[in-house]
Protein backbone atom coordinates (compact mmCIF):
# COMPACT_ATOMS: atom_id res chain seq x y z
CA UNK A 1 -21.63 10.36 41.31
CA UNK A 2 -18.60 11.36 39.11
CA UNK A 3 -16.89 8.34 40.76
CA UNK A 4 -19.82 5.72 40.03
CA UNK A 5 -20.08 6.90 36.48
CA UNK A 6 -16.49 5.85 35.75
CA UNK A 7 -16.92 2.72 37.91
CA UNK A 8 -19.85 2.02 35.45
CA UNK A 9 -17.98 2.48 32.60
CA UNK A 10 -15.31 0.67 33.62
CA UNK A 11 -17.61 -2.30 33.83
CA UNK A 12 -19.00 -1.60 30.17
CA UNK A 13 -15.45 -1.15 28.65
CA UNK A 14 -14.29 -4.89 30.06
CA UNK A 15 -17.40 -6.04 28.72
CA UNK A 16 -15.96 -4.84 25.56
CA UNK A 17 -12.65 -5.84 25.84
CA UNK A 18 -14.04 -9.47 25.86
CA UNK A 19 -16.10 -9.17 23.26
CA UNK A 20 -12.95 -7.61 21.48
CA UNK A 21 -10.95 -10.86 22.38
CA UNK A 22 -13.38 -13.72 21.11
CA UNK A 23 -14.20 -11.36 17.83
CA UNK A 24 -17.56 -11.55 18.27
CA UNK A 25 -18.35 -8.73 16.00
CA UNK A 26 -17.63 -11.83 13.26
CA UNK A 27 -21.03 -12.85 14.05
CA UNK A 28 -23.15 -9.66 12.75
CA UNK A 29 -20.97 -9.72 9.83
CA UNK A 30 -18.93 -6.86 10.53
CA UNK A 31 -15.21 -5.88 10.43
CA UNK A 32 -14.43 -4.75 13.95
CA UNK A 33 -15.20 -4.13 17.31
CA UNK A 34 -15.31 -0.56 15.99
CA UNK A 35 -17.95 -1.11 14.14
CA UNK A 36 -20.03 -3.36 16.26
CA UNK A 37 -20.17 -0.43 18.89
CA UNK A 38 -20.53 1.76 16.00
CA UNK A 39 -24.03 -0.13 14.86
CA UNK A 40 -25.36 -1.60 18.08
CA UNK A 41 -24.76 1.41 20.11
CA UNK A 42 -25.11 4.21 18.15
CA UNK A 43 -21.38 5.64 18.74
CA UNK A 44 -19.69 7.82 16.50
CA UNK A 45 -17.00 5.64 14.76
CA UNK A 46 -13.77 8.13 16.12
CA UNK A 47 -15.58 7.47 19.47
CA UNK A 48 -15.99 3.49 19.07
CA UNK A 49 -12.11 3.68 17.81
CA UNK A 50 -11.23 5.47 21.75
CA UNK A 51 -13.43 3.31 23.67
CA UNK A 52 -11.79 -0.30 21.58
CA UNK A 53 -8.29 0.99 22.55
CA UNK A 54 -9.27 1.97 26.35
CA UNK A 55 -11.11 -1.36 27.05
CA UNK A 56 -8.02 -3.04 25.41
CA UNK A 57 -5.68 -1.30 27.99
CA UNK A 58 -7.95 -2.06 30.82
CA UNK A 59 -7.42 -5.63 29.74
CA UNK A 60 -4.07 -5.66 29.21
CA UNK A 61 -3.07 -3.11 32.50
CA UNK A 62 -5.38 -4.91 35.57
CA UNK A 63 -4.03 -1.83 38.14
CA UNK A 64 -5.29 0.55 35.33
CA UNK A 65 -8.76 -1.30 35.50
CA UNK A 66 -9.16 -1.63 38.86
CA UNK A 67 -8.26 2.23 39.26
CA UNK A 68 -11.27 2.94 37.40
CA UNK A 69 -13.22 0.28 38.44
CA UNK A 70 -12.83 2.21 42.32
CA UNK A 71 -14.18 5.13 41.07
CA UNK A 72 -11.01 6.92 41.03
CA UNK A 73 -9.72 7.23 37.61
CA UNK A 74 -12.07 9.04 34.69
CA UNK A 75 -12.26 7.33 31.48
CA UNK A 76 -10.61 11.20 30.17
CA UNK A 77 -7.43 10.00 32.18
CA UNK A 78 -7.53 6.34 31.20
CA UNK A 79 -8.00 7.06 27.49
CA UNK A 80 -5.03 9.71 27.80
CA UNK A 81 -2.93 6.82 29.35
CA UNK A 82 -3.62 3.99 26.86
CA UNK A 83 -2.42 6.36 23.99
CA UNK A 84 1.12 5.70 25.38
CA UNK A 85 0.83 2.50 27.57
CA UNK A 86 2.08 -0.77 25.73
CA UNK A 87 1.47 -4.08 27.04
CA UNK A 88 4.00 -5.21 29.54
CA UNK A 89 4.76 -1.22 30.91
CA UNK A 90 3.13 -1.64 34.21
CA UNK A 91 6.00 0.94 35.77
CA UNK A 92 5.09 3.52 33.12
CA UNK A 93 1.33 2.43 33.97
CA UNK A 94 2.27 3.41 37.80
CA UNK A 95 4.00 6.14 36.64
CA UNK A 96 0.64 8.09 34.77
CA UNK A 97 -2.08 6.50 37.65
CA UNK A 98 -0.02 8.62 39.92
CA UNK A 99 0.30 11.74 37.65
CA UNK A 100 -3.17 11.53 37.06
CA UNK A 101 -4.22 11.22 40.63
CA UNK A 102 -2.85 15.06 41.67
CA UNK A 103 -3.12 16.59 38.74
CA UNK A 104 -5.34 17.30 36.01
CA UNK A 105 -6.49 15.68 32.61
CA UNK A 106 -5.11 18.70 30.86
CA UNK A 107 -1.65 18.29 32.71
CA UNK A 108 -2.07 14.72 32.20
CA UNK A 109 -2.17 15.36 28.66
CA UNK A 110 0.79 17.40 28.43
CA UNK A 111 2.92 14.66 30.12
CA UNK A 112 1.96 11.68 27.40
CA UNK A 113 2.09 14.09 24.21
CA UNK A 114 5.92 14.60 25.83
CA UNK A 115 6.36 11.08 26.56
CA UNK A 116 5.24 10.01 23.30
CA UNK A 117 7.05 12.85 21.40
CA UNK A 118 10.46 11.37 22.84
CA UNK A 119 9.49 7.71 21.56
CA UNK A 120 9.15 9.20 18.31
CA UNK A 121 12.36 10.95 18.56
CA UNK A 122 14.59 7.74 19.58
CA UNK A 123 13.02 5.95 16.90
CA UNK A 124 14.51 6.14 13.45
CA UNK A 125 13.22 8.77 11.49
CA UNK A 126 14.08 8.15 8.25
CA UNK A 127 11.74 5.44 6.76
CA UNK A 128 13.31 5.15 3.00
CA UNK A 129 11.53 5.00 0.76
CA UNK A 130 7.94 3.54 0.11
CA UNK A 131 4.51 3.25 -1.74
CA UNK A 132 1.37 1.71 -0.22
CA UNK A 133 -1.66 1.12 -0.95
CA UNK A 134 -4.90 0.36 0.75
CA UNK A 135 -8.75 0.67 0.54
CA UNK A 136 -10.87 3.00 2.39
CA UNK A 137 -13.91 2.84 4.11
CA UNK A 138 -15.78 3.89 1.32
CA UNK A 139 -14.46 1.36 -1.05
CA UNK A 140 -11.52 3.84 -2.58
CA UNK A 141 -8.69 2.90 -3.48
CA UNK A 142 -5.89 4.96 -1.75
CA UNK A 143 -2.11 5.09 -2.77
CA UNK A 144 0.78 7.26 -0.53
CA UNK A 145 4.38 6.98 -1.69
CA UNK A 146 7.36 8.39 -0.19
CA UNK A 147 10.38 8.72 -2.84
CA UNK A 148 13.62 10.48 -3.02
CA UNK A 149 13.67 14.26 -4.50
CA UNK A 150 15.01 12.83 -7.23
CA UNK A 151 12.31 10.40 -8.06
CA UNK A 152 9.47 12.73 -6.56
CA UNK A 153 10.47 15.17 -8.75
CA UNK A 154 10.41 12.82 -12.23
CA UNK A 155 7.11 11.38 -11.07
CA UNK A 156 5.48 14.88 -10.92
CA UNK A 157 7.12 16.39 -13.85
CA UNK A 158 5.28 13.01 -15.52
CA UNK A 159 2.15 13.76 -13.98
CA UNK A 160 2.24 17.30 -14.46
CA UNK A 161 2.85 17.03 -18.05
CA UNK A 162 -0.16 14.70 -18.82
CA UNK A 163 -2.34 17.36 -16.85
CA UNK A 164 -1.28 20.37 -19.07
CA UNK A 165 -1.72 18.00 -22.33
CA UNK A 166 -5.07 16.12 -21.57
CA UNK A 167 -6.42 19.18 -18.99
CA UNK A 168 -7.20 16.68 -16.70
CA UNK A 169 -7.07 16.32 -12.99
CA UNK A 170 -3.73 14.90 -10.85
CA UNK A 171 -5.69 11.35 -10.26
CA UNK A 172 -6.63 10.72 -13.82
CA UNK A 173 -3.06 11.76 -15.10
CA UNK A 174 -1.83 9.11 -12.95
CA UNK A 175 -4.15 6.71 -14.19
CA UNK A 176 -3.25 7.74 -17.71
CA UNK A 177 0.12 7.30 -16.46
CA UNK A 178 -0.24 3.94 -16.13
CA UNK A 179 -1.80 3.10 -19.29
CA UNK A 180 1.14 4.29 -20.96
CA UNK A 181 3.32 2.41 -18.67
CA UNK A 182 1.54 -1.25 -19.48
CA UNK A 183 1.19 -0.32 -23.05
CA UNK A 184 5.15 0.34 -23.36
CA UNK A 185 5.44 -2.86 -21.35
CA UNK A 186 3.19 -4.77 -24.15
CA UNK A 187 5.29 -3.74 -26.54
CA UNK A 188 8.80 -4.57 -25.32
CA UNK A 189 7.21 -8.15 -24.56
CA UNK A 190 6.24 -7.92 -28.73
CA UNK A 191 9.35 -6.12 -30.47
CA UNK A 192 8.63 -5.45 -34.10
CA UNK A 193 10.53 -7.52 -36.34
CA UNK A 194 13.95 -6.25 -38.08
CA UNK A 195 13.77 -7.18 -41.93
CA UNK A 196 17.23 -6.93 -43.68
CA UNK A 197 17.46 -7.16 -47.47
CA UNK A 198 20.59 -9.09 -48.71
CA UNK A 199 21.34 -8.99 -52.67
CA UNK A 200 19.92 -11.66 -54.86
CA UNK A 201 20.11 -12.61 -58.22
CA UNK A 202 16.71 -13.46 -59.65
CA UNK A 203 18.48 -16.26 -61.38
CA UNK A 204 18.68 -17.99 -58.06
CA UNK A 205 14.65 -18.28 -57.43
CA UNK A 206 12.95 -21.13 -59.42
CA UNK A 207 9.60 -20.18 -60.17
CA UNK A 208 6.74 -21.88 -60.76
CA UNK A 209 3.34 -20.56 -61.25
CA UNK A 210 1.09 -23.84 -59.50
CA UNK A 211 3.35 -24.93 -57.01
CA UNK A 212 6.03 -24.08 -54.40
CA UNK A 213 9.46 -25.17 -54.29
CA UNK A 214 12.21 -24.49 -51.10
CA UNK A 215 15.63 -23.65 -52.33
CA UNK A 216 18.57 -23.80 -50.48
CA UNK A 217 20.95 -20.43 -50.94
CA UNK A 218 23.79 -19.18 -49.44
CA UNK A 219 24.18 -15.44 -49.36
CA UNK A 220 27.55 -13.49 -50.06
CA UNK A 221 29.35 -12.79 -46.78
CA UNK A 222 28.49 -10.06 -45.01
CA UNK A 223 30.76 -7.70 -42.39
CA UNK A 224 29.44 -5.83 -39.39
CA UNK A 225 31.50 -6.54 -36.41
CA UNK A 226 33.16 -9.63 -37.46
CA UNK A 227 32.28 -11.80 -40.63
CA UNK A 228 29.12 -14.27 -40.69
CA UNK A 229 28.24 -16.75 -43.76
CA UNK A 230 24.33 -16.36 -43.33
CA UNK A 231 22.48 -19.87 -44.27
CA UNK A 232 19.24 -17.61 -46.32
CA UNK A 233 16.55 -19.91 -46.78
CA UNK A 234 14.53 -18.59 -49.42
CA UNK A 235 10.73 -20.24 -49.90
CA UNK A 236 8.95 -18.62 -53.20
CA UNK A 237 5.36 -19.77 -53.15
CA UNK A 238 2.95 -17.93 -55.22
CA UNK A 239 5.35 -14.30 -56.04
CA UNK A 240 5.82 -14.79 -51.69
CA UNK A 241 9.39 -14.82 -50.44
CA UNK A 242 10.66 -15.60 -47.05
CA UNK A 243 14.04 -15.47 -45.56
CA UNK A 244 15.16 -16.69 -42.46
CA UNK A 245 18.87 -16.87 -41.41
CA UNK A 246 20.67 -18.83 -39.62
């Protein structure tokens, strides 16, 4: 019975797998295969997640499927052995079907948490750094970051300081956070003008009371670094000066 069960499922899961491959779950307007399963056959969306990735290993690992498909191979053991079979590793394929045929799923277990803790191992384990962001299924929006101590420890010190002066929680001191951040932004993209006041006799303006006149100065030399002859252009309109230099 045990044997026709995961013969049966077999069947189902290849069914699956094809469905997986032409994206058919495009049709009900839904994002996955997941999903689909999720919806149409009333499957707990961890569990639709398991059965995706077995029926994709069946697919990809034909000994694996036809294993199960004889009746001797539970889907326990085949999900166990697509958690660490990539496509193209029929040896390490051959390797687990014969593990799993004298021993148990618990042993079975053991062996692919080991084999997958020494893939982690050879791989490099030191990232960098990194921020990402994404959406979750509820519509959130999520951020993770990895930074140096260094630049953890400015970010928090920022973050914990807007929670102790607003009393508000982490999330909207980051949010705050970056309010400040685009406003300081705004105004290095707007710098406030520098006004300098030169000496000027008032015999130089001409002034009269219904209409403008430009006059053409030049201003005493002035020394900061090295010496400049400013060019002040001086418009009087109405008791309104301007000066622009040159």
């Amino acid at each position: 019975m045990s044997g026709r069960l995961a013969a049966g499922t077999c069947r189902w899961l290849l069914l699956v797998a094809d469905f997986d491959a032409r994206q058919g779950y495009l049709s009900f307007g839904l994002a996955s295969t997941a999903q689909w399963l999720s919806h149409a056959c009333g499957i707990a969306h961890r569990t639709a997640v398991d059965h995706v990735r077995v029926a994709r290993s069946l697919r990809q690992h034909p000994q694996l499927a036809e294993e199960m498909g004889a009746g001797r191979l539970s889907f326990s053991q085949v999900r166990a052995i697509s958690r660490i079979a990539e496509p193209g590793e029929y040896g390490l394929v051959e390797d687990l079907i014969e593990v799993a045929r004298h021993g148990s799923v618990a042993q079975l277990e053991v062996m692919v948490r080991g084999l997958r803790t020494v893939d982690h191992n050879e791989q490099a384990t030191d990232l960098g750094e990194y921020l990402k962001q994404s959406w979750t299924s509820d519509s959130r929006w999520q951020l993770s970051a990895r930074l140096d101590p260094e630049r953890g420890a400015v970010v928090a010190a920022a973050i914990d300081a807007i929670v102790q002066r607003d009393g508000c929680s982490p999330a909207q001191a980051l949010e705050h956070l970056a309010e400040i951040s685009l406003a300081s932004l705004a105004d290095t993209d707007n710098p406030p003008r520098e006004l300098r006041v030169t000496n000027v006799q008032p015999s130089s303006f001409m002034w009269t009371p219904h209409r403008c006149r430009r006059v053409q100065l030049n201003a005493a030399p002035m020394t900061r670094l090295t010496r400049v002859q400013l060019n002040a252009t001086r418009t009087m309109c109405l008791s309104r000066v301007q000066l622009n230099a040159t």
